[in-house]
PDB file of N, CA and C in Angstrom:
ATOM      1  N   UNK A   1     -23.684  18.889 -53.123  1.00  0.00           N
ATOM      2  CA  UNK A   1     -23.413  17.493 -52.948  1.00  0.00           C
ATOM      3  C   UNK A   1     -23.843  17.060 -51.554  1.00  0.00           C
ATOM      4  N   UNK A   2     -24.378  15.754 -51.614  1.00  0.00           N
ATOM      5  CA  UNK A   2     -24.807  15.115 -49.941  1.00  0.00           C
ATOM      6  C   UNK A   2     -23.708  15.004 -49.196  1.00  0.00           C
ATOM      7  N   UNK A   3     -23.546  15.038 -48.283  1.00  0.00           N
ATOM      8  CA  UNK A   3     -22.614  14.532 -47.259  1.00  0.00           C
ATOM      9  C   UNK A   3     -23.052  12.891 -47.207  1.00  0.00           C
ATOM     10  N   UNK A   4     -21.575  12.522 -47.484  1.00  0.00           N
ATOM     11  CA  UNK A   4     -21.303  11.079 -47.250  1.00  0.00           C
ATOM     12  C   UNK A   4     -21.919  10.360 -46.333  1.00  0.00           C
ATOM     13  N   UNK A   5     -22.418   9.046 -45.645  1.00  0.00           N
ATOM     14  CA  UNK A   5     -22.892   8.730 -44.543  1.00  0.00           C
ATOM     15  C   UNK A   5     -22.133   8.272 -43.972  1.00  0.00           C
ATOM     16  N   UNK A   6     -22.169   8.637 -42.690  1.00  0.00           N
ATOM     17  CA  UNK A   6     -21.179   8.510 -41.414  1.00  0.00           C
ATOM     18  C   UNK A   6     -21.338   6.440 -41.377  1.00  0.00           C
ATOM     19  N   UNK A   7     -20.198   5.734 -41.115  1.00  0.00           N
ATOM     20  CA  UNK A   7     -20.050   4.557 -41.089  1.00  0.00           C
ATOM     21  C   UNK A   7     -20.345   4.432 -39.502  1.00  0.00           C
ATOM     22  N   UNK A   8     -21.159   3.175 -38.897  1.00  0.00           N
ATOM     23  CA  UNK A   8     -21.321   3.208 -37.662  1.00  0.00           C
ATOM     24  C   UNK A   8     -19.485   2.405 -37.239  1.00  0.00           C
ATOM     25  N   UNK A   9     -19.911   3.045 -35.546  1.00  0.00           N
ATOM     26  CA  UNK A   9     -18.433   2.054 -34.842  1.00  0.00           C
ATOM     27  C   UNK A   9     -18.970   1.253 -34.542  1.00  0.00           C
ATOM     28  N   UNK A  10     -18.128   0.381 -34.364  1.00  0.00           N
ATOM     29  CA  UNK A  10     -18.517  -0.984 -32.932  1.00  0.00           C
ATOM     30  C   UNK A  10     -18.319  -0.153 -31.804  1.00  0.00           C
ATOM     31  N   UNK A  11     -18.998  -0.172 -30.717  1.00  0.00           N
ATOM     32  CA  UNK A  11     -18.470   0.391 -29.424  1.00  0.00           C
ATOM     33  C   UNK A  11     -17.983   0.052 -28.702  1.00  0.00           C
ATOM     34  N   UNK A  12     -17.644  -1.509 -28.920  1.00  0.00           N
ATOM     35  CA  UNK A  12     -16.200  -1.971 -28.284  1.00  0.00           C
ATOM     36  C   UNK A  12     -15.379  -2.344 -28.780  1.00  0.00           C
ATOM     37  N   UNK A  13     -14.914  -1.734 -29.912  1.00  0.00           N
ATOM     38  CA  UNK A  13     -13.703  -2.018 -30.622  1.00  0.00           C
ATOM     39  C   UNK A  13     -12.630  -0.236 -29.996  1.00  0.00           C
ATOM     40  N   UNK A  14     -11.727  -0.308 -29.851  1.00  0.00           N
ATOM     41  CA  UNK A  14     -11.068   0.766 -28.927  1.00  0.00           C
ATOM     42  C   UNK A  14     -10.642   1.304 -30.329  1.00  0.00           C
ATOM     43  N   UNK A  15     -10.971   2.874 -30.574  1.00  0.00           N
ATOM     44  CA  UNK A  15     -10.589   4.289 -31.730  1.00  0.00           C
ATOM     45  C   UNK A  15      -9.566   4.840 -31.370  1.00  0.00           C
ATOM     46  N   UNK A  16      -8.457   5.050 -32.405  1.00  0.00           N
ATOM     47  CA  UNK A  16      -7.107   5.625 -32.444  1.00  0.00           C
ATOM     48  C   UNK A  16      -7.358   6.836 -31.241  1.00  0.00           C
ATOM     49  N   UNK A  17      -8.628   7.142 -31.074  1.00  0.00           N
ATOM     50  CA  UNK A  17      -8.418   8.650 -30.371  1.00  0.00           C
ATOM     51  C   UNK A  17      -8.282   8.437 -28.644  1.00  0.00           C
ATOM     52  N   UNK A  18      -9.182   6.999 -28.805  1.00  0.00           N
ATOM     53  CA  UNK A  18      -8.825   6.338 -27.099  1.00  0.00           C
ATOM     54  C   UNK A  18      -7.725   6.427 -26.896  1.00  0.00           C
ATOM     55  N   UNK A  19      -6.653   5.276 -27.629  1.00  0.00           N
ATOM     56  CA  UNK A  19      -5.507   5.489 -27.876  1.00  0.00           C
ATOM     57  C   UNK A  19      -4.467   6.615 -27.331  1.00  0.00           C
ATOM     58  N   UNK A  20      -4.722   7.395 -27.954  1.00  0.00           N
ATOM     59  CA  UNK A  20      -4.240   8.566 -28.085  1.00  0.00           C
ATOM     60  C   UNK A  20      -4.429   9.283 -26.531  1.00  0.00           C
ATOM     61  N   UNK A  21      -5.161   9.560 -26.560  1.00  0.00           N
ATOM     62  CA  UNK A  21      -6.020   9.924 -24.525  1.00  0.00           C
ATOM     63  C   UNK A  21      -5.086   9.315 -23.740  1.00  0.00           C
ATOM     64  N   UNK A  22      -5.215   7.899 -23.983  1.00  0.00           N
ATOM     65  CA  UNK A  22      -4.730   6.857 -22.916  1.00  0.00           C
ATOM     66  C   UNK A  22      -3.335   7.572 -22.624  1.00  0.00           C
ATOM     67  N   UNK A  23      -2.366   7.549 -23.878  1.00  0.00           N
ATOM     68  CA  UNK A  23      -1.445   7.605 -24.105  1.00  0.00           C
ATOM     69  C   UNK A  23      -0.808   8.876 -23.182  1.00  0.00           C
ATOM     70  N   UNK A  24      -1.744  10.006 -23.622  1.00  0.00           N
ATOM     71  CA  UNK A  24      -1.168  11.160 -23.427  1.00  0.00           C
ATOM     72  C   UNK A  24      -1.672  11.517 -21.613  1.00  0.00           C
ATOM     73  N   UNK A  25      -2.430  10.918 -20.954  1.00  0.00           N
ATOM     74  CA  UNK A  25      -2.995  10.721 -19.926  1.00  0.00           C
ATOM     75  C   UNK A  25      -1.948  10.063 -19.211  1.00  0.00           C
ATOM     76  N   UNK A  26      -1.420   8.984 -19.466  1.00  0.00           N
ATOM     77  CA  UNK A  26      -0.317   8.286 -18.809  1.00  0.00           C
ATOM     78  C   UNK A  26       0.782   8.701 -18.870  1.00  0.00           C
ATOM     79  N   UNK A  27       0.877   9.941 -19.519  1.00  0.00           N
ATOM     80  CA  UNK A  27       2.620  10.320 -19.401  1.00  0.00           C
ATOM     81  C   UNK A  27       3.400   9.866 -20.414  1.00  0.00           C
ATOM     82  N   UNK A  28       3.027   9.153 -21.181  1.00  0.00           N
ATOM     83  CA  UNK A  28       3.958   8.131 -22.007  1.00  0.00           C
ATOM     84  C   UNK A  28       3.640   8.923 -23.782  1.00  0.00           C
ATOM     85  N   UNK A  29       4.990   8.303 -24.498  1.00  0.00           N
ATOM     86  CA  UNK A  29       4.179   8.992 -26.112  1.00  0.00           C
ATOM     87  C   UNK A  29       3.336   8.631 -26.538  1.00  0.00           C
ATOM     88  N   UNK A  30       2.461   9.207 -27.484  1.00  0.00           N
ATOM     89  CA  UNK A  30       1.806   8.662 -28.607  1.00  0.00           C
ATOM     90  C   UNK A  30       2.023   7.418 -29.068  1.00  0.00           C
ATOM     91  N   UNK A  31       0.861   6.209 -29.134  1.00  0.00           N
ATOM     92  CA  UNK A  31       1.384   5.198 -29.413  1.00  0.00           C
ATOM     93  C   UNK A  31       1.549   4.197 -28.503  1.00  0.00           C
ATOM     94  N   UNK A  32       1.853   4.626 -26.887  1.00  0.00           N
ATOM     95  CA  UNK A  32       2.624   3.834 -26.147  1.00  0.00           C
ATOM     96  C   UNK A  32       1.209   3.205 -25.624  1.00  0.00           C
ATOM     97  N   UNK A  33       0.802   2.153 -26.219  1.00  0.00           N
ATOM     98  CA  UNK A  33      -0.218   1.483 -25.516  1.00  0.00           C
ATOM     99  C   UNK A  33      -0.166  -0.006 -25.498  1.00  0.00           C
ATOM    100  N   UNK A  34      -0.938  -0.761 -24.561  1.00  0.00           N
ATOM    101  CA  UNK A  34      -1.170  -1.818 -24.561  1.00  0.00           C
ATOM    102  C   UNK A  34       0.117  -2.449 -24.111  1.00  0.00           C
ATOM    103  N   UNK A  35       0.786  -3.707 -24.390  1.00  0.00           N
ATOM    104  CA  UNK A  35       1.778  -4.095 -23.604  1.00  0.00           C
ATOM    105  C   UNK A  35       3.160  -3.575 -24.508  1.00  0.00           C
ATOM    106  N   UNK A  36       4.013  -3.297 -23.437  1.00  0.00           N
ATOM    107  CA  UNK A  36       5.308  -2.445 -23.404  1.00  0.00           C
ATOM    108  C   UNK A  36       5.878  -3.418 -22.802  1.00  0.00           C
ATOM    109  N   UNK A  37       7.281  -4.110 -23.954  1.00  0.00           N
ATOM    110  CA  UNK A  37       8.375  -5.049 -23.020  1.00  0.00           C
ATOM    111  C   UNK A  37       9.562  -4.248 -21.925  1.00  0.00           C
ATOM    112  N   UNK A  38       9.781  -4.463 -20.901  1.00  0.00           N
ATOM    113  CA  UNK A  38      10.856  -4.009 -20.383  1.00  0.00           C
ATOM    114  C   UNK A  38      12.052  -4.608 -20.509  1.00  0.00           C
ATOM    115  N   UNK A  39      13.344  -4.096 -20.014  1.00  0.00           N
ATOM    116  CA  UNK A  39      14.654  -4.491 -19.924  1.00  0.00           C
ATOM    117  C   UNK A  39      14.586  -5.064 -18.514  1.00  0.00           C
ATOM    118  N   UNK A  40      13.833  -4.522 -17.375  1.00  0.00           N
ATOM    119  CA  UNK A  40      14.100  -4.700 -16.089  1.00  0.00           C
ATOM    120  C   UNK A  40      13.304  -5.968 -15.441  1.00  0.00           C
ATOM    121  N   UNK A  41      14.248  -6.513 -14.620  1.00  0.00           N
ATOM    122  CA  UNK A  41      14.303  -7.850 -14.406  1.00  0.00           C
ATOM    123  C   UNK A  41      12.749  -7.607 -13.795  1.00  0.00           C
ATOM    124  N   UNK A  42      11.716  -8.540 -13.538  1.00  0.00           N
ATOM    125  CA  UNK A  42      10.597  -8.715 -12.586  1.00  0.00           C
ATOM    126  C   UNK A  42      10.647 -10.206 -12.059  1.00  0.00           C
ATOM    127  N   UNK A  43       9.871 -10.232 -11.049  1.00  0.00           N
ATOM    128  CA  UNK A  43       9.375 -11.614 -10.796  1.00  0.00           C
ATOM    129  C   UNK A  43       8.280 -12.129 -11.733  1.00  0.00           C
ATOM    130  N   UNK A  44       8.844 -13.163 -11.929  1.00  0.00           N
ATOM    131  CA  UNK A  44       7.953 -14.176 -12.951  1.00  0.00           C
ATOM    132  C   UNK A  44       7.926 -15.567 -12.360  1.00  0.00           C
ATOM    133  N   UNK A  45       6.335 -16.204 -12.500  1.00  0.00           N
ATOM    134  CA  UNK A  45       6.388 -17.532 -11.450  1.00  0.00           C
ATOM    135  C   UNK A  45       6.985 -18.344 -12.148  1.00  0.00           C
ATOM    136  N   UNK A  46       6.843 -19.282 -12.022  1.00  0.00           N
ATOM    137  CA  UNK A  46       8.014 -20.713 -12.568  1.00  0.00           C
ATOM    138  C   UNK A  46       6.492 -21.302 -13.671  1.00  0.00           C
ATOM    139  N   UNK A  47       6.695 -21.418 -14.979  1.00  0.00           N
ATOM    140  CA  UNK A  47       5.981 -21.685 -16.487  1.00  0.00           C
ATOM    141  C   UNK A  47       6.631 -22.858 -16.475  1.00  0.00           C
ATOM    142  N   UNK A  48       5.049 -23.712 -17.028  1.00  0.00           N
ATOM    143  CA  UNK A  48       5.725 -25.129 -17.381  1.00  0.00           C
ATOM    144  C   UNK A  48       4.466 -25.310 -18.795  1.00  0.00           C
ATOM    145  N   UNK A  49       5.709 -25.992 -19.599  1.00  0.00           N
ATOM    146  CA  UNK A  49       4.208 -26.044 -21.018  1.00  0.00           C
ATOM    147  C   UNK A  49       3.235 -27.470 -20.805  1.00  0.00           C
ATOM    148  N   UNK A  50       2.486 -27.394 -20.790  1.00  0.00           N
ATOM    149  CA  UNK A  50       1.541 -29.116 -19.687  1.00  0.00           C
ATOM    150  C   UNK A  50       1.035 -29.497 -21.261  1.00  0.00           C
ATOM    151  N   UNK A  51       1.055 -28.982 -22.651  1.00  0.00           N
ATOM    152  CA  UNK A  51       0.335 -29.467 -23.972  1.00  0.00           C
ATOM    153  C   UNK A  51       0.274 -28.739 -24.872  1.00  0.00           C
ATOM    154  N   UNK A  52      -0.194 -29.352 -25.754  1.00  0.00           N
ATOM    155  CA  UNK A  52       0.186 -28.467 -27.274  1.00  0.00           C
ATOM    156  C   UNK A  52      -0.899 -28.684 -28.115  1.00  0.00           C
ATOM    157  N   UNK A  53      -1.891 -28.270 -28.691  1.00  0.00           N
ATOM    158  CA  UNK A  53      -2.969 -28.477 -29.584  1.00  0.00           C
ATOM    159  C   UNK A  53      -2.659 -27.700 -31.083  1.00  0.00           C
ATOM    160  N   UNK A  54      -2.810 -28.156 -32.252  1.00  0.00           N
ATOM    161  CA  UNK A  54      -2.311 -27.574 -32.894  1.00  0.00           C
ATOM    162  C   UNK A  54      -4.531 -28.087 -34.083  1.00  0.00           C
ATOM    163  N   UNK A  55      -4.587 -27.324 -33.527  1.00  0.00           N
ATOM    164  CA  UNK A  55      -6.417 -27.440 -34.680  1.00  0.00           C
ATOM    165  C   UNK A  55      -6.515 -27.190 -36.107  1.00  0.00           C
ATOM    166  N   UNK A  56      -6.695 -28.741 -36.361  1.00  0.00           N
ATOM    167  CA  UNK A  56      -6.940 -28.614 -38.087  1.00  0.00           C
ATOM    168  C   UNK A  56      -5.913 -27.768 -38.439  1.00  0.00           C
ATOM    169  N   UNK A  57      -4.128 -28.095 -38.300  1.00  0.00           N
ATOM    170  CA  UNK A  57      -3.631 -27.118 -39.256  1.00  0.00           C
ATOM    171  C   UNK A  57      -3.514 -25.689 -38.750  1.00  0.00           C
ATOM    172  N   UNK A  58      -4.026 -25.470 -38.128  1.00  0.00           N
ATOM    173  CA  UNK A  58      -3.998 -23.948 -37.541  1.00  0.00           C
ATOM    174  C   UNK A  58      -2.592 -23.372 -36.688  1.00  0.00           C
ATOM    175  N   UNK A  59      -2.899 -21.894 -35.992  1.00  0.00           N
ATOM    176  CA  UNK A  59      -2.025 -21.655 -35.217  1.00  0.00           C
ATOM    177  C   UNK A  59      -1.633 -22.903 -33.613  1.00  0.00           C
ATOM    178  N   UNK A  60      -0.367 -22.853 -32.987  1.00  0.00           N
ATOM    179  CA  UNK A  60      -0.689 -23.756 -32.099  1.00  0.00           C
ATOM    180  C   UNK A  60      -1.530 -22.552 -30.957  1.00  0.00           C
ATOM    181  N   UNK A  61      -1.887 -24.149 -30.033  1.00  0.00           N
ATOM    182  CA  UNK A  61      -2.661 -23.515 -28.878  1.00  0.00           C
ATOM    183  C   UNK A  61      -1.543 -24.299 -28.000  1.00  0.00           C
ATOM    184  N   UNK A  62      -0.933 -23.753 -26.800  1.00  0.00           N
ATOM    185  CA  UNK A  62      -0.576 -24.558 -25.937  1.00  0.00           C
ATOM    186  C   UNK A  62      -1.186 -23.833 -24.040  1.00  0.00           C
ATOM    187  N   UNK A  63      -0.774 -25.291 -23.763  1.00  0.00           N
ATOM    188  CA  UNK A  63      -1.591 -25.274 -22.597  1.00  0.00           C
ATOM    189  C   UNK A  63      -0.449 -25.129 -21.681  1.00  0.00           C
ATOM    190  N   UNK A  64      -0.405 -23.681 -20.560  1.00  0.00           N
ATOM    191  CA  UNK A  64       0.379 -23.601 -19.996  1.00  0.00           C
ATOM    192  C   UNK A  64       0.528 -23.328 -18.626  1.00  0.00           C
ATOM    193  N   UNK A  65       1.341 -23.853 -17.503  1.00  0.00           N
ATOM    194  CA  UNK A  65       0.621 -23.813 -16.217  1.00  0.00           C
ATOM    195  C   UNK A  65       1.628 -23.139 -15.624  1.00  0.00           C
ATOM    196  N   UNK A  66       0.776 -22.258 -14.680  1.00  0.00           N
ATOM    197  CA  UNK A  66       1.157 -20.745 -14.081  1.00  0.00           C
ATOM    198  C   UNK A  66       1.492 -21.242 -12.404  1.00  0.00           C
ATOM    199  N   UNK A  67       2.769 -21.421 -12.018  1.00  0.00           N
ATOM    200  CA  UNK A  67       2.961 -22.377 -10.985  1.00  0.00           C
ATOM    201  C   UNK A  67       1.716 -20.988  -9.992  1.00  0.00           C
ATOM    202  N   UNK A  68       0.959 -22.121  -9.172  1.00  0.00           N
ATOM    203  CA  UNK A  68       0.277 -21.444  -7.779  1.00  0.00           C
ATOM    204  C   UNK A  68      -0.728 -20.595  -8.339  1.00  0.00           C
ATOM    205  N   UNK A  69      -1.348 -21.052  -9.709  1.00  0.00           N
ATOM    206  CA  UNK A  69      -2.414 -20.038 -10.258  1.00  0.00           C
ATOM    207  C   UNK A  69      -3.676 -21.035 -10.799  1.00  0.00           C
ATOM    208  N   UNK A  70      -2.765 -21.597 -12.103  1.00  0.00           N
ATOM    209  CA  UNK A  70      -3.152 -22.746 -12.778  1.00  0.00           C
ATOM    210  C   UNK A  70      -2.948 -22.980 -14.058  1.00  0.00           C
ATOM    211  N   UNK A  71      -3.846 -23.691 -15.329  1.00  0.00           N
ATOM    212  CA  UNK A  71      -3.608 -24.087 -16.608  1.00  0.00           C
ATOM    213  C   UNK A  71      -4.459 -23.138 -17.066  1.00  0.00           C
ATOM    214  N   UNK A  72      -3.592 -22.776 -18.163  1.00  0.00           N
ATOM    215  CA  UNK A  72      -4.114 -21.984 -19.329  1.00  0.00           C
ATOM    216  C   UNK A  72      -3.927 -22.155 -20.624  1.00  0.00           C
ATOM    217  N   UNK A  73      -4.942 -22.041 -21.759  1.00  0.00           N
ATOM    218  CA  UNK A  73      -4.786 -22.232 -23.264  1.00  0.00           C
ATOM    219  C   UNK A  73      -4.420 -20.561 -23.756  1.00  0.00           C
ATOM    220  N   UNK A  74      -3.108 -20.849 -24.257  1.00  0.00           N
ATOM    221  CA  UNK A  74      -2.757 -19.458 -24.675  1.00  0.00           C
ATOM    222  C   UNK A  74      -2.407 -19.499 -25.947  1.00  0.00           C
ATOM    223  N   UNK A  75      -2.399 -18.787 -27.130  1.00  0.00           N
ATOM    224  CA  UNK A  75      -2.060 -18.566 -28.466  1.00  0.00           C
ATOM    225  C   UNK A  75      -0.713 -17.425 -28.282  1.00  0.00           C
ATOM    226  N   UNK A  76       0.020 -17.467 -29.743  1.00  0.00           N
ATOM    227  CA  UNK A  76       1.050 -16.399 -29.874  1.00  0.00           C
ATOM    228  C   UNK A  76      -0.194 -14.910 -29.497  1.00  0.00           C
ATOM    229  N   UNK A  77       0.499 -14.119 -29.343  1.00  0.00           N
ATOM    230  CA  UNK A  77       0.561 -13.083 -29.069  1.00  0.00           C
ATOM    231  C   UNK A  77      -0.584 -12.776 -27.597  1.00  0.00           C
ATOM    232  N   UNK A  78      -1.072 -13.603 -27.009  1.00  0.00           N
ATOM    233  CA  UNK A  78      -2.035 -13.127 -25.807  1.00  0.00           C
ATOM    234  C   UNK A  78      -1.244 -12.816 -24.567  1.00  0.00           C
ATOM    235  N   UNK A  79      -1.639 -11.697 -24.147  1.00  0.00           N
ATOM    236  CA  UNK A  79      -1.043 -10.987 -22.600  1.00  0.00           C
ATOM    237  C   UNK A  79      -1.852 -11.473 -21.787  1.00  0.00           C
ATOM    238  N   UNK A  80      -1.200 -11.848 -20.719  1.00  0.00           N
ATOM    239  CA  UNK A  80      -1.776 -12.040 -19.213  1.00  0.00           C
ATOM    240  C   UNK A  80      -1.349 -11.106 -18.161  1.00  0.00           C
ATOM    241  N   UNK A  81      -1.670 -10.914 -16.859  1.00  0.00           N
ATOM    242  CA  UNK A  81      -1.434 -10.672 -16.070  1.00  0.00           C
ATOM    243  C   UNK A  81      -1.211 -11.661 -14.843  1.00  0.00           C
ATOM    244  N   UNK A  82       0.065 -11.792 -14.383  1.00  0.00           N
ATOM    245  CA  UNK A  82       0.480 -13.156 -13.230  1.00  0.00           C
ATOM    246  C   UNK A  82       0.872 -12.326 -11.710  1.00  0.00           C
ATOM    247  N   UNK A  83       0.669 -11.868 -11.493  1.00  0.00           N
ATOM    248  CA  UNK A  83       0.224 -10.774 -10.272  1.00  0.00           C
ATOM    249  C   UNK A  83      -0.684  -9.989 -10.101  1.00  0.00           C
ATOM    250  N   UNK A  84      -1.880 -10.487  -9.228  1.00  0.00           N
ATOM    251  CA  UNK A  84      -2.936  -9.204  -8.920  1.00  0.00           C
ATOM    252  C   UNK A  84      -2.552  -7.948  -8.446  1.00  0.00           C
ATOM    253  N   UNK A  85      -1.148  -8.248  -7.367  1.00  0.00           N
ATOM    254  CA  UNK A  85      -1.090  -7.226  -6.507  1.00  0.00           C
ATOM    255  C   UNK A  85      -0.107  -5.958  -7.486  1.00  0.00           C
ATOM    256  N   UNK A  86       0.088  -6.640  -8.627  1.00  0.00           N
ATOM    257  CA  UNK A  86       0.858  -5.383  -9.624  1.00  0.00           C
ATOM    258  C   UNK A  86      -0.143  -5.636 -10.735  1.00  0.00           C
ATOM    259  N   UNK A  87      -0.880  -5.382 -10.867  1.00  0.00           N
ATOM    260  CA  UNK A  87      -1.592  -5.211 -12.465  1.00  0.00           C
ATOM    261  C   UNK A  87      -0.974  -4.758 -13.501  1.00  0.00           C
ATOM    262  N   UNK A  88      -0.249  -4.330 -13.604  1.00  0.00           N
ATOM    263  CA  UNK A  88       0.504  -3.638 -14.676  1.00  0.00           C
ATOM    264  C   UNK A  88       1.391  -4.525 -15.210  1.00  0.00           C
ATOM    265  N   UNK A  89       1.946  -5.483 -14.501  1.00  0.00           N
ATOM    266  CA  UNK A  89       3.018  -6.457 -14.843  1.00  0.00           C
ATOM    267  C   UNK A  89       2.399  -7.645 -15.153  1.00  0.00           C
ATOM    268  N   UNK A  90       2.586  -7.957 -16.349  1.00  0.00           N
ATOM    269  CA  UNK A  90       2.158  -9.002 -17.457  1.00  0.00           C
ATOM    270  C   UNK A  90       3.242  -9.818 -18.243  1.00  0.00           C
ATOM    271  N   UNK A  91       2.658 -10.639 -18.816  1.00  0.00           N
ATOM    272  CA  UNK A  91       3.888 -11.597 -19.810  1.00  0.00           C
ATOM    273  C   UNK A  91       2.606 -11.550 -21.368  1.00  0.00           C
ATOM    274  N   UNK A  92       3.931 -11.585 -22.072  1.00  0.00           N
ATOM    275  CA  UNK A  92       3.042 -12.256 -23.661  1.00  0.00           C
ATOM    276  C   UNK A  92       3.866 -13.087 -24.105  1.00  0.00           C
ATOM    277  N   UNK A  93       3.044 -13.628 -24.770  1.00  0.00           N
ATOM    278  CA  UNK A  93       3.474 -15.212 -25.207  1.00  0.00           C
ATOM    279  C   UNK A  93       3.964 -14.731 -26.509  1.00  0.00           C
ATOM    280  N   UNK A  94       5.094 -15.141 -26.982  1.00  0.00           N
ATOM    281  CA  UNK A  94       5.785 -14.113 -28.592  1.00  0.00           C
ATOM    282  C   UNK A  94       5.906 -15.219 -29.483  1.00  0.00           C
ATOM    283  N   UNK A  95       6.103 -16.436 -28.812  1.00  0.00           N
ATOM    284  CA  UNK A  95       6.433 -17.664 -29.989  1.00  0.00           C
ATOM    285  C   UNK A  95       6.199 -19.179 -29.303  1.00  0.00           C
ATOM    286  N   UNK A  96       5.139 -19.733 -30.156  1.00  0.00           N
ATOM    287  CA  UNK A  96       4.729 -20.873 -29.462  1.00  0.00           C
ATOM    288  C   UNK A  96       5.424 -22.331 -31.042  1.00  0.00           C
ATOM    289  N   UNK A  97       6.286 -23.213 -30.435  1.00  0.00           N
ATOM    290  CA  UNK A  97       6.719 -24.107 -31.311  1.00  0.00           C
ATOM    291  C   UNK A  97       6.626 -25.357 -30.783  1.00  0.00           C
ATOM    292  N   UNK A  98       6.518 -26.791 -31.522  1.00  0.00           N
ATOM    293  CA  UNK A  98       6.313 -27.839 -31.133  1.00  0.00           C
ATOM    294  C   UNK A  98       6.957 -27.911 -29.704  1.00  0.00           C
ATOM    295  N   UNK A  99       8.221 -27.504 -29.133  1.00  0.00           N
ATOM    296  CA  UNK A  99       8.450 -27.833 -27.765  1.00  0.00           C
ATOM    297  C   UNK A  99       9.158 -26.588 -26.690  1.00  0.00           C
ATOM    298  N   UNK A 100       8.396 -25.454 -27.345  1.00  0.00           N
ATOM    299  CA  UNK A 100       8.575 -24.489 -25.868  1.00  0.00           C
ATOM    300  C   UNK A 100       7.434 -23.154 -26.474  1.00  0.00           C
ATOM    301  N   UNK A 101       7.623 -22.585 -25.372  1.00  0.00           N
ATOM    302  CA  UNK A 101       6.533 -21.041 -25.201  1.00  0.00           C
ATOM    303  C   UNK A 101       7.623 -20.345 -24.987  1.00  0.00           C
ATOM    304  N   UNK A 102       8.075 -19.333 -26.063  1.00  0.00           N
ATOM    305  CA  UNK A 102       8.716 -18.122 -25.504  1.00  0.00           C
ATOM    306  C   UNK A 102       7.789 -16.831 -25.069  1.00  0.00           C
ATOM    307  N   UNK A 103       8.029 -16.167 -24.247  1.00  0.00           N
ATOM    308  CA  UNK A 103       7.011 -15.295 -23.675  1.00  0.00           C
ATOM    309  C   UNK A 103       8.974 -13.843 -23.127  1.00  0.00           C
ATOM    310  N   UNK A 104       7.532 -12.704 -23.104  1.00  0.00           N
ATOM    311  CA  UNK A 104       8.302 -11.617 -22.661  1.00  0.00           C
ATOM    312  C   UNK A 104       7.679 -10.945 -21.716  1.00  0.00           C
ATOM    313  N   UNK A 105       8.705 -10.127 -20.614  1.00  0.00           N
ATOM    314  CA  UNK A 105       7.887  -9.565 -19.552  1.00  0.00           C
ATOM    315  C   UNK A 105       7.926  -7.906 -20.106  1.00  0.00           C
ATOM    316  N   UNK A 106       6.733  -7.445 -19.321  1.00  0.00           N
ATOM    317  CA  UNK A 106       6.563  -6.222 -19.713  1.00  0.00           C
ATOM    318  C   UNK A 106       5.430  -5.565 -18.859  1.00  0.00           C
ATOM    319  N   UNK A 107       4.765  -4.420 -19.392  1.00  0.00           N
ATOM    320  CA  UNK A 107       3.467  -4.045 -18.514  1.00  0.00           C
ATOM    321  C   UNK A 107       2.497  -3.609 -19.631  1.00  0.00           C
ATOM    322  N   UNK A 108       1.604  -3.309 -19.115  1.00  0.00           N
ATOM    323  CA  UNK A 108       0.468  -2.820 -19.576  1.00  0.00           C
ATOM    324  C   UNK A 108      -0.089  -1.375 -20.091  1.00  0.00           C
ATOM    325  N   UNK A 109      -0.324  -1.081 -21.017  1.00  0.00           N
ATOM    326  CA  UNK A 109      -1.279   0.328 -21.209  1.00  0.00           C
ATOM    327  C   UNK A 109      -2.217   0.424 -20.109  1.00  0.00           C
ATOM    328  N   UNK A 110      -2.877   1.631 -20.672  1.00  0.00           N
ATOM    329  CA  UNK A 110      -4.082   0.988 -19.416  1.00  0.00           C
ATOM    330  C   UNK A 110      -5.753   0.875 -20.240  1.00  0.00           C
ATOM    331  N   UNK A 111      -5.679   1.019 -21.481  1.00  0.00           N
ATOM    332  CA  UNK A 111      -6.902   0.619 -22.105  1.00  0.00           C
ATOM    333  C   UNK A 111      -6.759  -0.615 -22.174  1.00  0.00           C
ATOM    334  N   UNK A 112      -7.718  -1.727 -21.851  1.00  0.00           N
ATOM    335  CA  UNK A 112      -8.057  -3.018 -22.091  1.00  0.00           C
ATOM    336  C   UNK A 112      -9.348  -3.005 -22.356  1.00  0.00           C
ATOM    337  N   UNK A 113      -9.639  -3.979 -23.216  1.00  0.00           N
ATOM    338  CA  UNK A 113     -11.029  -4.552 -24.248  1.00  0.00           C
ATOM    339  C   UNK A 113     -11.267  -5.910 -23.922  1.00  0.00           C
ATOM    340  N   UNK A 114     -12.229  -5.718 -22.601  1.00  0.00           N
ATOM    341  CA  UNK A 114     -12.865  -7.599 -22.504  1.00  0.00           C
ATOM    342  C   UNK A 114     -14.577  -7.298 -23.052  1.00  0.00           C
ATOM    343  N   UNK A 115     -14.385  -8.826 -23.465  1.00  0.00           N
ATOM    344  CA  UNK A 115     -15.557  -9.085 -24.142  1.00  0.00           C
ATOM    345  C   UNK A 115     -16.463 -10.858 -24.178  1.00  0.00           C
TER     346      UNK A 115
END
């Protein structure tokens, strides 16, 4: 019998085995990637929601301003980072509704995918 043909990757789409590396490289379990909420208090700048776009029906977009940074269009689930001088310490946005942004603090894995 032939051997099956190998399916190509994307090479920037990140493989369970990165994952996995990352994971076990950082000390942390299997799994533990990308943003991790904490219990422990951080500094977080002062969030104000400046708008709300909601496209054709779609998910909302709201527009949100990062006191001493600036405005940003953020969707549910996108992580930022609001300190250069800690990279690791980030917020995600968990629930966006006609009149607030709930967001959670947390940190970072350390695989990230820009594109």
């Amino acid at each position: 019998m032939p051997a099956a043909p190998k399916q190509l990757r994307d090479p920037f789409t990140p493989s369970e085995l990165m994952y996995e590396t990352a994971g076990a490289q950082g000390g942390t379990a299997a799994g533990a990637y990308g943003f991790m909420p904490n219990q422990e208090t951080m500094k977080v700048p002062n969030l104000k929601l400046r708008g709300l776009l909601n496209p054709f029906g779609k998910a909302f977009i709201a527009l949100l301003e990062v006191s001493g940074v600036g405005t940003f269009m953020v969707r549910e689930g996108d992580e930022f980072n609001f300190d250069p001088s800690q990279p690791k310490n980030a917020i995600r946005v968990s629930k966006i509704t006609r009149l607030s942004v709930t967001v959670e603090t947390g940190t970072l894995g350390s695989i990230r995918v820009l594109r």
